[in-house]
C-alpha atoms as a PDB file:
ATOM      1  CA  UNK A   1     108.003  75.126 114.127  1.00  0.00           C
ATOM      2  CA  UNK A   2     109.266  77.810 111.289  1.00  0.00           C
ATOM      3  CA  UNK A   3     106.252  79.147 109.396  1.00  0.00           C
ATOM      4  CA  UNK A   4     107.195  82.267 107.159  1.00  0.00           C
ATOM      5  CA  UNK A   5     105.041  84.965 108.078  1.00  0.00           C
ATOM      6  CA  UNK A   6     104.991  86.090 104.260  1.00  0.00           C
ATOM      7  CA  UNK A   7     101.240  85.106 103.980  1.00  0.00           C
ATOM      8  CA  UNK A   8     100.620  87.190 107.262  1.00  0.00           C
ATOM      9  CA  UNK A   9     102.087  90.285 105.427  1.00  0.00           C
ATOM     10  CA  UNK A  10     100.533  89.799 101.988  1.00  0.00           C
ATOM     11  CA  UNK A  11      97.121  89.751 103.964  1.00  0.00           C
ATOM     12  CA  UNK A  12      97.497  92.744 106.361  1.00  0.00           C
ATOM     13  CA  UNK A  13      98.487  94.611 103.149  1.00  0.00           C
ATOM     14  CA  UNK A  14      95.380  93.774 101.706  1.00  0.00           C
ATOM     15  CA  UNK A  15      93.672  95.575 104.490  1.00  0.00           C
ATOM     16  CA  UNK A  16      92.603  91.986 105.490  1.00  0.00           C
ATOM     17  CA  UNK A  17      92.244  91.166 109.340  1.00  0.00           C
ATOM     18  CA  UNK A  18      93.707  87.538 109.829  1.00  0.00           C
ATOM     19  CA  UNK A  19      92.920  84.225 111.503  1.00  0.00           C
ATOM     20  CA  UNK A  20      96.277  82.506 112.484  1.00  0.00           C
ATOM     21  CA  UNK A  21      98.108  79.690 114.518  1.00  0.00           C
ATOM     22  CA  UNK A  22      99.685  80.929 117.313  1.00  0.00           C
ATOM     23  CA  UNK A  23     103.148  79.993 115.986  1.00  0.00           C
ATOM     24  CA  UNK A  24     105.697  82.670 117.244  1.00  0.00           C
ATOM     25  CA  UNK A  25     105.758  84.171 113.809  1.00  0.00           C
ATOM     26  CA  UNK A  26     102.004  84.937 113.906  1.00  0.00           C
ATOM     27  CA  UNK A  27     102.052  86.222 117.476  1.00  0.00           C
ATOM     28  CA  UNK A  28     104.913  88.617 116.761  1.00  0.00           C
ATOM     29  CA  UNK A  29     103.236  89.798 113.574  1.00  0.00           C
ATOM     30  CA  UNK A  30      99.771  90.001 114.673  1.00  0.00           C
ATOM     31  CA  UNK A  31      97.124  91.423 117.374  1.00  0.00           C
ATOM     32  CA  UNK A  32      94.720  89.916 118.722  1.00  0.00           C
ATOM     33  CA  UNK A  33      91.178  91.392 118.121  1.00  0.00           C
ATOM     34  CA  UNK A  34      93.263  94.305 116.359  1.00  0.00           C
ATOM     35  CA  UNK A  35      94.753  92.758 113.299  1.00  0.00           C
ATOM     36  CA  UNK A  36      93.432  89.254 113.727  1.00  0.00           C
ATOM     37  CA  UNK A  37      92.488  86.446 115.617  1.00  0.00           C
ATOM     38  CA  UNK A  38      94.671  83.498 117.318  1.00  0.00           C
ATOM     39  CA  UNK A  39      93.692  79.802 117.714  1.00  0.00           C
ATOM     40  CA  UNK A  40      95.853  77.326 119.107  1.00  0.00           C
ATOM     41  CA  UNK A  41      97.594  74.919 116.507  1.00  0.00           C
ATOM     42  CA  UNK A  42      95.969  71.503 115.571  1.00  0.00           C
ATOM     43  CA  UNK A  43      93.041  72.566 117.945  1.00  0.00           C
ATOM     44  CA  UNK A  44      89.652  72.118 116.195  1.00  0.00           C
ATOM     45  CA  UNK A  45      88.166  74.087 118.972  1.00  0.00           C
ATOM     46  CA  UNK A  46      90.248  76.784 119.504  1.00  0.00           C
ATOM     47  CA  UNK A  47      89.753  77.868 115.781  1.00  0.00           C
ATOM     48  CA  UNK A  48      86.184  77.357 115.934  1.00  0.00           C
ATOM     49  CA  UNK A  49      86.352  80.021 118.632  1.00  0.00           C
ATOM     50  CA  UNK A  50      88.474  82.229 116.417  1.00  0.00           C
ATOM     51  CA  UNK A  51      86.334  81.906 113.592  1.00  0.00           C
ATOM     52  CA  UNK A  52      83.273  82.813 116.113  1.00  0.00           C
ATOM     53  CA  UNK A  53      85.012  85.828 117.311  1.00  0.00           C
ATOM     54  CA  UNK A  54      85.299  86.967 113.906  1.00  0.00           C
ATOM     55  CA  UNK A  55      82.090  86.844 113.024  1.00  0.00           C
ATOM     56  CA  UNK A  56      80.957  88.323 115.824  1.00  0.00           C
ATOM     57  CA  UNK A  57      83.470  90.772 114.717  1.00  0.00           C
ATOM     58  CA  UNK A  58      81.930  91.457 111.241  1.00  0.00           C
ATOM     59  CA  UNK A  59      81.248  95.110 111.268  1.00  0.00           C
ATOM     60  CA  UNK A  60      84.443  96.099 112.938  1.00  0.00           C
ATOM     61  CA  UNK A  61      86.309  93.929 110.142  1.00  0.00           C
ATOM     62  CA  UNK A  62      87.300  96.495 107.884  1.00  0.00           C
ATOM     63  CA  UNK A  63      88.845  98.729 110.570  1.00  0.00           C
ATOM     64  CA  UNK A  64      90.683  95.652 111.612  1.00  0.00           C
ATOM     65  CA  UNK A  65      91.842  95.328 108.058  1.00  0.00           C
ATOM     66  CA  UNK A  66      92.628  98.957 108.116  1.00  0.00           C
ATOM     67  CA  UNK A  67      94.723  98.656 111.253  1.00  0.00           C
ATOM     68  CA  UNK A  68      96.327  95.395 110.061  1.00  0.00           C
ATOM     69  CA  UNK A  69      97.822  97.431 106.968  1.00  0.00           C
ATOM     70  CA  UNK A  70      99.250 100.026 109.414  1.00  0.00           C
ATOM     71  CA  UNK A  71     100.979  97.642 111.448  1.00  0.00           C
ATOM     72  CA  UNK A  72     102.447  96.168 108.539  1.00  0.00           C
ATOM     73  CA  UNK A  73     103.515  98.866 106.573  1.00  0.00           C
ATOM     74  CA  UNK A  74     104.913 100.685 109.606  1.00  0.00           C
ATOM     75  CA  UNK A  75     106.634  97.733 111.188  1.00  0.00           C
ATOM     76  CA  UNK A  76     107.039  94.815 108.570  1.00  0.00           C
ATOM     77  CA  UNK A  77     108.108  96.747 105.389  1.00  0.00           C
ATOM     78  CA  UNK A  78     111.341  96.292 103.491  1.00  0.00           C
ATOM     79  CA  UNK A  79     112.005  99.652 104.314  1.00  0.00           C
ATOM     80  CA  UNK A  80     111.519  99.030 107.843  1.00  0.00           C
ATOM     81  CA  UNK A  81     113.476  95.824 108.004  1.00  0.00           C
ATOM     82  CA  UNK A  82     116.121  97.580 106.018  1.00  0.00           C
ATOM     83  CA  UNK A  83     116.242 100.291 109.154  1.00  0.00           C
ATOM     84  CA  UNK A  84     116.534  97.242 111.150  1.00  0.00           C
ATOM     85  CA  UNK A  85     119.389  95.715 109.775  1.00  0.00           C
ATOM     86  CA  UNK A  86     121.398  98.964 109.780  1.00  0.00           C
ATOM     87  CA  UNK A  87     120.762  99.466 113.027  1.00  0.00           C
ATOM     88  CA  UNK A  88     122.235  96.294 114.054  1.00  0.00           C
ATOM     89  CA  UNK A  89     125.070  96.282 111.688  1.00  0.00           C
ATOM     90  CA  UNK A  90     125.831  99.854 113.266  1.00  0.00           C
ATOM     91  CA  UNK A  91     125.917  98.104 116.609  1.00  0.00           C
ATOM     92  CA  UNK A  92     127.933  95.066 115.571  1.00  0.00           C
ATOM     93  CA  UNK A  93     131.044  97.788 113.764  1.00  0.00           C
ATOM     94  CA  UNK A  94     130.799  99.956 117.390  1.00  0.00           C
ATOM     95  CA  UNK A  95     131.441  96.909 119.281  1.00  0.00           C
ATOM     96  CA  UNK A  96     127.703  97.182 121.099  1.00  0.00           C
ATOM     97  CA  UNK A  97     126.314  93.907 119.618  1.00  0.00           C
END
């Protein structure tokens, strides 16, 4: 299942640690107990547990935040995505795709 992970960024820009799906977009974006916190989807359960684990969490929370930002600014930014696609155009025009 597609889910844009634009959501994902706006949060972690906001210094905000994140509770997520584990769809492939979140689990490529995200970190568990880092930058967020994975349940499974459609599983009541599992995002109880997330939820609880972010609680317990509650004083490291803003340092999560904190490290969510980083993450996103120094891997999810246009200008890093820009860097990406030159990169890969540069491989594609020297025959290395």
């Amino acid at each position: 299942m597609y889910h844009s992970p634009l959501k994902l960024y706006e949060y972690m820009a906001m210094a905000k640690p994140v509770v997520a799906a584990t769809f492939e977009d979140s689990v490529r974006t995200l970190r568990e107990g880092e930058t967020g916190f994975f349940f499974e989807p459609m599983d009541k359960s599992s995002l109880k547990h997330a939820l609880i684990r972010a609680y317990q969490a509650q004083e490291k929370l803003p340092a999560l935040g904190q490290r969510a930002r980083q993450v996103v600014v120094a891997e999810h930014s246009w200008k890093e995505r820009v860097r990406g696609m030159i990169a890969g155009i540069e491989r594609v025009l020297e025959g290395r795709s």
